[in-house]
C-alpha atoms as a PDB file:
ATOM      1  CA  UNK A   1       0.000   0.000   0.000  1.00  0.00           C
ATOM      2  CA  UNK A   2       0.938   3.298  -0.565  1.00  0.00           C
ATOM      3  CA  UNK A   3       1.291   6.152   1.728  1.00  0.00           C
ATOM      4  CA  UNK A   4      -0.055   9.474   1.126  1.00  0.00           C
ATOM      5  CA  UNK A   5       1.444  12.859   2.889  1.00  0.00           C
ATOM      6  CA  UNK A   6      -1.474  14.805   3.679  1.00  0.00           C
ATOM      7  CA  UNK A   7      -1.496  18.111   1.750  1.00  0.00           C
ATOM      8  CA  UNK A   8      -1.906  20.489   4.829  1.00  0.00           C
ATOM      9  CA  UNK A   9       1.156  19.149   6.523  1.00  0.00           C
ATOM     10  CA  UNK A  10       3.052  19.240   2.998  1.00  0.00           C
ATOM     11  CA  UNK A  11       2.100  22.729   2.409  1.00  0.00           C
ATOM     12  CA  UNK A  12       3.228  23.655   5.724  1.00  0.00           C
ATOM     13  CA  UNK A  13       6.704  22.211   5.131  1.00  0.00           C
ATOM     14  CA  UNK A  14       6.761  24.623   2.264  1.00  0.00           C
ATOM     15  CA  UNK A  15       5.621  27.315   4.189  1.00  0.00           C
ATOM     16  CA  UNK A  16       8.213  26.603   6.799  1.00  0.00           C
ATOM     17  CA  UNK A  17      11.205  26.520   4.228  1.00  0.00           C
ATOM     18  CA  UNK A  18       9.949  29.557   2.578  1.00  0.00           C
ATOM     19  CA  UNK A  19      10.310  32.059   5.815  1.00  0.00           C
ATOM     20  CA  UNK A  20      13.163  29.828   6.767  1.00  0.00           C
ATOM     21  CA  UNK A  21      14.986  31.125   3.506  1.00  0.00           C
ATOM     22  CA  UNK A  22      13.815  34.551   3.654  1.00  0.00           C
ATOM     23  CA  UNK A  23      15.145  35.107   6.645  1.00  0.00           C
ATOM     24  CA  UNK A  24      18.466  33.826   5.899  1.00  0.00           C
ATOM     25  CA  UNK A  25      18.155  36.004   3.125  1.00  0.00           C
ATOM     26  CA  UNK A  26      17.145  39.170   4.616  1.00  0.00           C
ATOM     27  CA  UNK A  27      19.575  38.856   7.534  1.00  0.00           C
ATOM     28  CA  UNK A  28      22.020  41.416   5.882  1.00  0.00           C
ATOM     29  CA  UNK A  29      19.617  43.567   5.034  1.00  0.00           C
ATOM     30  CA  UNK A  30      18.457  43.917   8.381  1.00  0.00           C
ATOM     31  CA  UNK A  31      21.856  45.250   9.831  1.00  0.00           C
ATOM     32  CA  UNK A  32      21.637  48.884  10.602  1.00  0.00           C
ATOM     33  CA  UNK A  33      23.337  50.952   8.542  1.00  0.00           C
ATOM     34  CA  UNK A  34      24.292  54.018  10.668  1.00  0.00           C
ATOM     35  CA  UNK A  35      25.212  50.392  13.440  1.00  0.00           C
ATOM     36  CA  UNK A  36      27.772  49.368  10.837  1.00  0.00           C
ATOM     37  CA  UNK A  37      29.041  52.288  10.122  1.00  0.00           C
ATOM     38  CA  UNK A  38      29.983  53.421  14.226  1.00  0.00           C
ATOM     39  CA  UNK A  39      31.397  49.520  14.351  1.00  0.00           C
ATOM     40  CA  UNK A  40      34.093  49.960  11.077  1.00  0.00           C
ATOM     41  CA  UNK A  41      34.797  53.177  13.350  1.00  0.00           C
ATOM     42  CA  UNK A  42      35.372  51.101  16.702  1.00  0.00           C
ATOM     43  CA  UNK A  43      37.604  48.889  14.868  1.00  0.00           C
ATOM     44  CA  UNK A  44      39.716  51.833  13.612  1.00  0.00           C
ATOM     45  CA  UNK A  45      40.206  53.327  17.049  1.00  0.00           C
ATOM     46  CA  UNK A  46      41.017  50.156  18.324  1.00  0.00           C
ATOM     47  CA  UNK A  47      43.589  49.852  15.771  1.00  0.00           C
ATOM     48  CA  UNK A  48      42.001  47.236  13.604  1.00  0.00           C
ATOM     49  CA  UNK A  49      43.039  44.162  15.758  1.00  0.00           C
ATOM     50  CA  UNK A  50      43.497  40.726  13.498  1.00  0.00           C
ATOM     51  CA  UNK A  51      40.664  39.404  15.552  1.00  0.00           C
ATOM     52  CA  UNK A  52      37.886  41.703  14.129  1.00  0.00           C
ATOM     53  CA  UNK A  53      39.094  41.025  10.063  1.00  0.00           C
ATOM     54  CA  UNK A  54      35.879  39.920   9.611  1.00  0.00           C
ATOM     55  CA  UNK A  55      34.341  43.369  10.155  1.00  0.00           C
ATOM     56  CA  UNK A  56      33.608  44.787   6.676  1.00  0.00           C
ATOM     57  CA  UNK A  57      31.339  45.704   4.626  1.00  0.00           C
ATOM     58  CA  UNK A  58      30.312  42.583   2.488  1.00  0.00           C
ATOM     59  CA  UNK A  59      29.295  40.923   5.685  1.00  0.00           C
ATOM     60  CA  UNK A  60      26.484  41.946   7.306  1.00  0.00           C
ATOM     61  CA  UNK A  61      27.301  43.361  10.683  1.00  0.00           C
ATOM     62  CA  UNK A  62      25.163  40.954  12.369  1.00  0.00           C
ATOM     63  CA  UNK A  63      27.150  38.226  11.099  1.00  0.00           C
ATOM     64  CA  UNK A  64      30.436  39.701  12.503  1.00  0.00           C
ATOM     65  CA  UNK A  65      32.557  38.269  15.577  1.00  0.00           C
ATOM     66  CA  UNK A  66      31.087  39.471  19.016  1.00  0.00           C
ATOM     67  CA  UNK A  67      28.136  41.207  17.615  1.00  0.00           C
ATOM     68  CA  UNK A  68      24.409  40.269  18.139  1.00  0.00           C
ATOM     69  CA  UNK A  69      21.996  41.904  16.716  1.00  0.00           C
ATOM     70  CA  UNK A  70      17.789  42.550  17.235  1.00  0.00           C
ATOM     71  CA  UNK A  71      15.819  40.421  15.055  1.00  0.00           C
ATOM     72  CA  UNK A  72      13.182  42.567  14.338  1.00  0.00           C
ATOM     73  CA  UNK A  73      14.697  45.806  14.201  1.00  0.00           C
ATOM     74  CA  UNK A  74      18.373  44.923  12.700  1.00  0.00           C
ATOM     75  CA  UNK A  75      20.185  47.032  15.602  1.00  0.00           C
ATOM     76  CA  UNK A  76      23.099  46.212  17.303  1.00  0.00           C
ATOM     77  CA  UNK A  77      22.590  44.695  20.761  1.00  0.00           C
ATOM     78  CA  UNK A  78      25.626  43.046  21.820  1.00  0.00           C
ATOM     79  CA  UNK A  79      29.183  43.860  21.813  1.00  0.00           C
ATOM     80  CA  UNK A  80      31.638  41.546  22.800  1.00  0.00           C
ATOM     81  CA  UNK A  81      35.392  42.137  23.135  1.00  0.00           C
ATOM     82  CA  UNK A  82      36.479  39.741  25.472  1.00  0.00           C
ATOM     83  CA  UNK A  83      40.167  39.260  25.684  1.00  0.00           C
ATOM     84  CA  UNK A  84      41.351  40.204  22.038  1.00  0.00           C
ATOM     85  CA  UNK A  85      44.489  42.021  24.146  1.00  0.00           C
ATOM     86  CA  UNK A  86      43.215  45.096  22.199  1.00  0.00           C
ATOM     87  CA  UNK A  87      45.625  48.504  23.659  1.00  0.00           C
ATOM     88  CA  UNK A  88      43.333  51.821  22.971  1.00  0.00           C
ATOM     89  CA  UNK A  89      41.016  53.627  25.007  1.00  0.00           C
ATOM     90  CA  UNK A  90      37.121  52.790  25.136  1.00  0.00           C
ATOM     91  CA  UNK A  91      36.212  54.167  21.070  1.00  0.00           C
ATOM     92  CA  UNK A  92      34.202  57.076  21.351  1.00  0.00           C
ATOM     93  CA  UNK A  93      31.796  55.290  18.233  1.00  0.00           C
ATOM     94  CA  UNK A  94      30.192  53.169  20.896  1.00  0.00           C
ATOM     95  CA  UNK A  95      28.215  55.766  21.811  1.00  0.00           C
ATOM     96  CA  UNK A  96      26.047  55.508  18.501  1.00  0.00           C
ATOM     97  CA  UNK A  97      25.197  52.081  19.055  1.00  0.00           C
ATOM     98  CA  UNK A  98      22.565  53.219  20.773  1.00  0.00           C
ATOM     99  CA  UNK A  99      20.444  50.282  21.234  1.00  0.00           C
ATOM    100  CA  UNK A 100      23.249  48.252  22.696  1.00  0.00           C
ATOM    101  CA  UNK A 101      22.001  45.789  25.499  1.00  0.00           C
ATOM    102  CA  UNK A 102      25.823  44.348  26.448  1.00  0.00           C
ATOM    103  CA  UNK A 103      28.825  45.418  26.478  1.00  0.00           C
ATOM    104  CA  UNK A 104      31.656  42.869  27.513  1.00  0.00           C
ATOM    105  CA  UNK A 105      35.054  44.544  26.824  1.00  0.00           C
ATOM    106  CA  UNK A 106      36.694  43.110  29.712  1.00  0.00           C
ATOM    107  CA  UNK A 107      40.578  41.412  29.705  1.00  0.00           C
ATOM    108  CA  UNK A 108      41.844  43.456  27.254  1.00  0.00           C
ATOM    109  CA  UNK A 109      44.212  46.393  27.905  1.00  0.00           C
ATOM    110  CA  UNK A 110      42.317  49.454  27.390  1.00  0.00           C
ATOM    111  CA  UNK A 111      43.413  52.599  28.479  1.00  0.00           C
ATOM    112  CA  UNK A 112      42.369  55.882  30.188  1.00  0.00           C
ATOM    113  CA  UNK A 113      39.192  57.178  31.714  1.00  0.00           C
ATOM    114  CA  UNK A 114      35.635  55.468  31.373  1.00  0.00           C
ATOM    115  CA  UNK A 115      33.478  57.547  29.294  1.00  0.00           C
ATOM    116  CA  UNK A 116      30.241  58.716  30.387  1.00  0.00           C
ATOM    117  CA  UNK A 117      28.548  57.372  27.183  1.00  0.00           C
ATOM    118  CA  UNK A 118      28.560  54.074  28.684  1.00  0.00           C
ATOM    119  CA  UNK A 119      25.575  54.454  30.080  1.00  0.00           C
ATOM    120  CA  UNK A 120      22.355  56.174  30.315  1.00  0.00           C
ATOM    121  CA  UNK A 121      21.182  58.663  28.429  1.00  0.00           C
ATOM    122  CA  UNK A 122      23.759  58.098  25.294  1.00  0.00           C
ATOM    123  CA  UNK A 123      22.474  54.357  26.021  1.00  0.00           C
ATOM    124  CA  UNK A 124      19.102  53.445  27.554  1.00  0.00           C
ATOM    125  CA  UNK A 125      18.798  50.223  27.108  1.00  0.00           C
ATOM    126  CA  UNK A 126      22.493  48.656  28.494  1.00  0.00           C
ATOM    127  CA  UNK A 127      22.088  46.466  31.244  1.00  0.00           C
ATOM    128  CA  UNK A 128      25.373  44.579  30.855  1.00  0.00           C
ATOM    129  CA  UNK A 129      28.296  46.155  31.180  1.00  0.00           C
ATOM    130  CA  UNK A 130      31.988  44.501  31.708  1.00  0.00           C
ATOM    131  CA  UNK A 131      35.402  46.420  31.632  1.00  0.00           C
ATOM    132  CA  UNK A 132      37.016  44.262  34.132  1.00  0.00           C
ATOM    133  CA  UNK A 133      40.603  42.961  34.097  1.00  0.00           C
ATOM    134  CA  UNK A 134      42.045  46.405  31.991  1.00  0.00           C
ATOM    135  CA  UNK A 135      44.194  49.615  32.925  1.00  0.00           C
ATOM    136  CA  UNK A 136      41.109  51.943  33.345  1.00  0.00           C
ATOM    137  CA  UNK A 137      41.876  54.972  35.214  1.00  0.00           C
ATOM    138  CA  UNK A 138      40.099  57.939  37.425  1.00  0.00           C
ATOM    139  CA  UNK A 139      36.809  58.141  38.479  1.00  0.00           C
ATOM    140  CA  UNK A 140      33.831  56.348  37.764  1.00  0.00           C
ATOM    141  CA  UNK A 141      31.356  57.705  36.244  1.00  0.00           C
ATOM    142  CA  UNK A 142      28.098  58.983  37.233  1.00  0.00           C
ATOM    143  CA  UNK A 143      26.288  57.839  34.324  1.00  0.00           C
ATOM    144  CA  UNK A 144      27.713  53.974  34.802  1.00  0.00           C
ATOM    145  CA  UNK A 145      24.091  53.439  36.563  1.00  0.00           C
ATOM    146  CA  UNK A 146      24.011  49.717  34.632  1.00  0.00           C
ATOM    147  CA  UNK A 147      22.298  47.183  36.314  1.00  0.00           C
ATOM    148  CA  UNK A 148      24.994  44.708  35.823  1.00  0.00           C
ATOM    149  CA  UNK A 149      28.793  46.653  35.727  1.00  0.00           C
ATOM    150  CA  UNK A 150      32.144  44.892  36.412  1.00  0.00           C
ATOM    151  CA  UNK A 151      34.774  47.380  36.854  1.00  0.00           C
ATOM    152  CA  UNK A 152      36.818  45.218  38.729  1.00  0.00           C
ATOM    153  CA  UNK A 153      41.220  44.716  38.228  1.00  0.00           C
ATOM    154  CA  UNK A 154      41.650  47.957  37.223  1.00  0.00           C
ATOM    155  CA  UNK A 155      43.454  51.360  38.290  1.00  0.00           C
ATOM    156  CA  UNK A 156      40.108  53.819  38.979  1.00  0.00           C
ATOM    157  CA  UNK A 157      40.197  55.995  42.075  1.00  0.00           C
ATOM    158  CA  UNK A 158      37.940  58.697  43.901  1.00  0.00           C
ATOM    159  CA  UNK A 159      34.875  57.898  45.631  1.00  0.00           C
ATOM    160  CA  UNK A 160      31.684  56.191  44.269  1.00  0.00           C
ATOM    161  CA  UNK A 161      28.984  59.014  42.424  1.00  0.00           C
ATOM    162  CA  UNK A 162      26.486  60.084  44.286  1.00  0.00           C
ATOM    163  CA  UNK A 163      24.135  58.538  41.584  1.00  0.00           C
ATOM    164  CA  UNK A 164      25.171  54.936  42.716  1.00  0.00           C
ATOM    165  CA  UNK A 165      22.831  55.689  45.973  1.00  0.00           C
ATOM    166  CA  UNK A 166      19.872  55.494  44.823  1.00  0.00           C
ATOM    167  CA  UNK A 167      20.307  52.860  41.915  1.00  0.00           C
ATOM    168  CA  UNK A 168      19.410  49.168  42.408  1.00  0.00           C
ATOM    169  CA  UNK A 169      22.244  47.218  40.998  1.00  0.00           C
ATOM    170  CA  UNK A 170      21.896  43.788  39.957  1.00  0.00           C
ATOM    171  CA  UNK A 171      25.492  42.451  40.680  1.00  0.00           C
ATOM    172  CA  UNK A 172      28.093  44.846  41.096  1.00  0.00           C
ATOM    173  CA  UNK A 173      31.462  44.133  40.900  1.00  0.00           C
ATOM    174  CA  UNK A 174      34.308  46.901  41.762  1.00  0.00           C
ATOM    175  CA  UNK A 175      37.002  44.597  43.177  1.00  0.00           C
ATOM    176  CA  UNK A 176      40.806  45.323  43.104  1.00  0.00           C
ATOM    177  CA  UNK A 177      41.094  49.188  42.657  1.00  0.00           C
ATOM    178  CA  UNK A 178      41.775  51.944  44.523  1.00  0.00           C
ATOM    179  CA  UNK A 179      38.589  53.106  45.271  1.00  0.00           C
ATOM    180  CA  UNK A 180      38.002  55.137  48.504  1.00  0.00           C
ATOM    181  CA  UNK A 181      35.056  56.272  51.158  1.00  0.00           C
ATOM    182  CA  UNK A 182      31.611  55.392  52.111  1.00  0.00           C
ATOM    183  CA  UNK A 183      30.358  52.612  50.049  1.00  0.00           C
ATOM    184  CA  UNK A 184      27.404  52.200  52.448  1.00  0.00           C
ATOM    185  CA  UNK A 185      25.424  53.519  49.737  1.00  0.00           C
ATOM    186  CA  UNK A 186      24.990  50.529  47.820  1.00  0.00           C
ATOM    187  CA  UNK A 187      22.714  48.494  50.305  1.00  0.00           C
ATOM    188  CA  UNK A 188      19.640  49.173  51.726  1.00  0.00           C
ATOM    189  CA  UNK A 189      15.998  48.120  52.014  1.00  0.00           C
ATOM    190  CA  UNK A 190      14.841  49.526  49.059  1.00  0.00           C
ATOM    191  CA  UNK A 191      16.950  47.462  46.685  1.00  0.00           C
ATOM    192  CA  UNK A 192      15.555  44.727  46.247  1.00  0.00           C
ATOM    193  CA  UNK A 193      17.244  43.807  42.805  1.00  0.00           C
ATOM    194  CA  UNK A 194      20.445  43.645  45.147  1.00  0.00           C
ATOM    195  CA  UNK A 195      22.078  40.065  44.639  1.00  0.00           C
ATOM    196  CA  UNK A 196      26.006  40.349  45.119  1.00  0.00           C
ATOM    197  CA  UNK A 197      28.779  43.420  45.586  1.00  0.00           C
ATOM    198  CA  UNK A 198      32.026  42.589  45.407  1.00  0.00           C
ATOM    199  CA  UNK A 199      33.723  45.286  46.849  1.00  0.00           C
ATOM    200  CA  UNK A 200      37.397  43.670  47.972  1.00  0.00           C
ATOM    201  CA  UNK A 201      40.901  45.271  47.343  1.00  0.00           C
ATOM    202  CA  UNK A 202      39.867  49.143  47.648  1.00  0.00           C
ATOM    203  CA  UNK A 203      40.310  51.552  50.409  1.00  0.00           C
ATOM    204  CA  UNK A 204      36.473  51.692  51.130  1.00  0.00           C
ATOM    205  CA  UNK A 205      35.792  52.907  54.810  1.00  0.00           C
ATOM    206  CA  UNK A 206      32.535  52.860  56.637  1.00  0.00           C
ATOM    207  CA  UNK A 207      30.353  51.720  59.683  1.00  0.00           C
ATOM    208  CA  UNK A 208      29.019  48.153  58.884  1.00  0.00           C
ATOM    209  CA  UNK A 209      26.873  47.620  61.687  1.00  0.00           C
ATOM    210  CA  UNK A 210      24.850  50.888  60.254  1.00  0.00           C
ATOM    211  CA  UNK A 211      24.153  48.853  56.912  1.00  0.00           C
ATOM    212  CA  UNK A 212      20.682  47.337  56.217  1.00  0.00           C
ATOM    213  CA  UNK A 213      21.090  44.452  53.960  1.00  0.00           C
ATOM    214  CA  UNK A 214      18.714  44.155  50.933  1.00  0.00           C
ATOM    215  CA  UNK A 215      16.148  40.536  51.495  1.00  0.00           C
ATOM    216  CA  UNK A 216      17.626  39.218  48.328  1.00  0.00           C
ATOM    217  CA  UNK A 217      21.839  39.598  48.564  1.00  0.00           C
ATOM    218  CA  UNK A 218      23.372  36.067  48.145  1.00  0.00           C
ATOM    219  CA  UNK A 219      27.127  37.453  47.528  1.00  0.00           C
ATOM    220  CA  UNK A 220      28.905  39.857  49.736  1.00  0.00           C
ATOM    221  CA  UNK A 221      32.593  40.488  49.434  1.00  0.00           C
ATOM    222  CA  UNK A 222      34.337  43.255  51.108  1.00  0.00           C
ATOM    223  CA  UNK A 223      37.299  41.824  52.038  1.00  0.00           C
ATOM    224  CA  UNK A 224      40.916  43.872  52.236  1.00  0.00           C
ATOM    225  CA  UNK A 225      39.329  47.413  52.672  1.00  0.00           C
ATOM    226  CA  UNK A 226      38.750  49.512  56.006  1.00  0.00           C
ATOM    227  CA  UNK A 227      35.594  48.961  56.855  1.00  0.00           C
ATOM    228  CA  UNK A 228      34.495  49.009  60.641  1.00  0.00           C
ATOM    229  CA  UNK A 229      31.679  48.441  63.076  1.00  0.00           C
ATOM    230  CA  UNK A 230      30.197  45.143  63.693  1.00  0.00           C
ATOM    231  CA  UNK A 231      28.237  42.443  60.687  1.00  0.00           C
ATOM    232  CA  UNK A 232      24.945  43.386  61.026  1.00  0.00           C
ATOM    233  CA  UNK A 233      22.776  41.074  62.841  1.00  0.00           C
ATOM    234  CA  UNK A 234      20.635  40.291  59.371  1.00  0.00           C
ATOM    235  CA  UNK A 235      23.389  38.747  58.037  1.00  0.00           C
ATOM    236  CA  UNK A 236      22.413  35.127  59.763  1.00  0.00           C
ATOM    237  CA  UNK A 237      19.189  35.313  57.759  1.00  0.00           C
ATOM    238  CA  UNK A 238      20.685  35.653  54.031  1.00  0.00           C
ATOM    239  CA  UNK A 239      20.989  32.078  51.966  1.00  0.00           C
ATOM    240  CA  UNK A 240      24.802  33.392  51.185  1.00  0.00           C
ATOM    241  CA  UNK A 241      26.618  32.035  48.086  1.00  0.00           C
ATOM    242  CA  UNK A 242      29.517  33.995  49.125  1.00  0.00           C
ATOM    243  CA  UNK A 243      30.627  36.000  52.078  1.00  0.00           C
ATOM    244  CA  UNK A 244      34.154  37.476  52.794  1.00  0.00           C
ATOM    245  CA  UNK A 245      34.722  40.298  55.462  1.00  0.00           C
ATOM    246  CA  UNK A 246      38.084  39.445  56.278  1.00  0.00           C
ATOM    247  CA  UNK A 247      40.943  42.029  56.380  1.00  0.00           C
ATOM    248  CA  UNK A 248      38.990  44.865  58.186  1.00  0.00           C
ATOM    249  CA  UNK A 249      38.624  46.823  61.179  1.00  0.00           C
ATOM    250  CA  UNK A 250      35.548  44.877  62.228  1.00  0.00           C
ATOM    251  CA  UNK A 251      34.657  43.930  65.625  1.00  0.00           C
ATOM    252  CA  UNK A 252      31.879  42.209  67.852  1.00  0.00           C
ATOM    253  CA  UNK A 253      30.036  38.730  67.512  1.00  0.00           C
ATOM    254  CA  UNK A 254      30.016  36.923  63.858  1.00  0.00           C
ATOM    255  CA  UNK A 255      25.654  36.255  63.822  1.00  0.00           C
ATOM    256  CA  UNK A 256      25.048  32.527  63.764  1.00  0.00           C
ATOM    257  CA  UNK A 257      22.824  31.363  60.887  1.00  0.00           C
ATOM    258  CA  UNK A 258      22.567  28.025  58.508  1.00  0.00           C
ATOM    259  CA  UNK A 259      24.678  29.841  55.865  1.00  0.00           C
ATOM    260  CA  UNK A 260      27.314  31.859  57.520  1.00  0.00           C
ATOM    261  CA  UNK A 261      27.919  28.498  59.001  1.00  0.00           C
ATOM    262  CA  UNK A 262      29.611  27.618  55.274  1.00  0.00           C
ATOM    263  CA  UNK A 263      31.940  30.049  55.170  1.00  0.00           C
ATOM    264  CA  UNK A 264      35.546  29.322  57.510  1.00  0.00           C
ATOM    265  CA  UNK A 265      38.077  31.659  59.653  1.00  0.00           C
ATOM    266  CA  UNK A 266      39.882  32.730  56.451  1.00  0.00           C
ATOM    267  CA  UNK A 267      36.627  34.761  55.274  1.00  0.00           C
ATOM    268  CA  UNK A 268      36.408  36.442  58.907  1.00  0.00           C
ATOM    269  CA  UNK A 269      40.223  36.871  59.914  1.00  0.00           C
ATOM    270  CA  UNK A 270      42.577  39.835  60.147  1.00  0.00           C
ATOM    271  CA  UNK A 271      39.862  42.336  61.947  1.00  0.00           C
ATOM    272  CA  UNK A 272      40.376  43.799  64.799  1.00  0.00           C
ATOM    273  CA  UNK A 273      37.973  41.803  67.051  1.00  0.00           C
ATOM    274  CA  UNK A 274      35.326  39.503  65.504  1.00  0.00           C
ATOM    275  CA  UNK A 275      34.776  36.586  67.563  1.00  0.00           C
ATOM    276  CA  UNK A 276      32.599  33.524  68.184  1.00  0.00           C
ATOM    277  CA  UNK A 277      32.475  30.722  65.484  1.00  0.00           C
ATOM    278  CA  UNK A 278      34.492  30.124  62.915  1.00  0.00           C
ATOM    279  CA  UNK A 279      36.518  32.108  65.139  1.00  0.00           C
ATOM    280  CA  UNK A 280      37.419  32.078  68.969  1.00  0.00           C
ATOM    281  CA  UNK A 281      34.347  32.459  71.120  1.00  0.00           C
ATOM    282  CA  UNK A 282      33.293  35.641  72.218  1.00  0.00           C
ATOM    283  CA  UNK A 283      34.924  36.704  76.021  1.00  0.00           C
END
């Protein structure tokens, strides 16, 4: 006996393979044109690295390394650097991809101060943003108000902007720099997108004990700085992933909960006089 395909299911095949192919098709077209013309500029100022010799002009720009683009509207959303030991400062052309989601420039060696185009208003809709592990210098920043930003392993100073206070990070991550001040700032009851600050290696200085932890921090690392007071008592109710204090000026009972139980003497030592477990008990 023979079997017959139905002709609904055949003429959906069809169907399928026709937008399948059109979209292939279209994909270049798509690619923003003013998008591909700031990213031939970012290659320039970075000194058109061998690593981006697939960025030009009979390719669409979608279909170049570390770039992503929007489906439906052909812009550029992601751009993607990551260790391509590129030597420049941050190109001033990023600021035209302006509907640019991520940016992940981080190991490479850039140079010089963070621009205030990385962030809103030049662009509204980054949420990602990584320049860890380069030579970045000054200050950060007001405008870096990203909900995800890794500045960490690089060479910024100064104090955190003001603007930081009243921002709800995601995960911030400003590890090993010189940083200096009150970083008490960054926590309070009314973040509640809070989830980790990594704050270790900086020169940060203030009271502890006077922070209110957000409900929702899992990682909180503020190891090597000079920070002082006591670990507020709140800290025995957060499901920690991480927790480091160590390397402070801290002083008083560590609280006792299921979580900080995880964490050993190495993530509570060199204070001045925390005590009870992992440590010595309290006298």
């Amino acid at each position: 006996m023979q079997l017959k395909t139905p002709t609904g299911v055949v003429t959906t095949l069809l169907i399928v393979l026709v937008l399948a192919s059109g979209v292939a098709r279209t994909h270049g077209a798509l690619c923003d044109k003013s998008d591909t013309a700031a990213l031939l500029a970012v290659k320039s100022a970075l000194g058109d690295p061998p690593a981006l010799s697939d960025w030009n002009s009979t390719v669409s720009c979608c279909d170049w390394s570390g770039i992503s683009c929007d489906a439906a509207t052909g812009r550029v959303s992601d751009l993607t650097l990551f260790s391509l030991n590129i030597s420049a400062p941050v190109p001033a052309a990023i600021a035209n991809l302006t509907a640019l989601r991520v940016i992940n420039l981080a190991y490479n060696r850039l140079y010089g101060s963070i621009p205030a185009f990385l962030g809103p208003p030049a662009l509204p809709e980054l949420g990602f943003l990584r320049l860890d592990g380069n030579r970045l210098s000054g200050a950060i920043p007001p405008e870096l108000t990203v909900l995800d930003l890794s500045l960490v392993g690089n060479l910024l100073t100064g104090q955190l902007p003001a603007t930081f206070a009243d921002f709800d990070f995601s995960d911030l991550d400003l590890a090993d720099n010189q940083l200096t001040g009150d970083a008490s700032m960054l926590f309070g009851a009314k973040k509640p997108l809070l989830n980790s600050v990594r704050l270790s290696g900086n020169r940060f200085r203030f009271d502890l004990g006077r922070v209110e932890l957000p409900e929702n921090i899992r990682i909180l690392q503020i190891d090597h700085n000079m920070v002082y007071g006591s670990i507020p008592a709140a800290a025995a109710a957060r499901k920690w992933l991480a927790f480091d204090v160590s390397h402070n000026q801290l002083c008083g009972p560590i609280p006792q909960g299921r979580y900080t139980h995880r964490f050993g003497p190495n993530h509570f030592a060199g204070n001045k006089c925390l005590c009870d477990r992992p440590l010595q008990p309290c006298s």
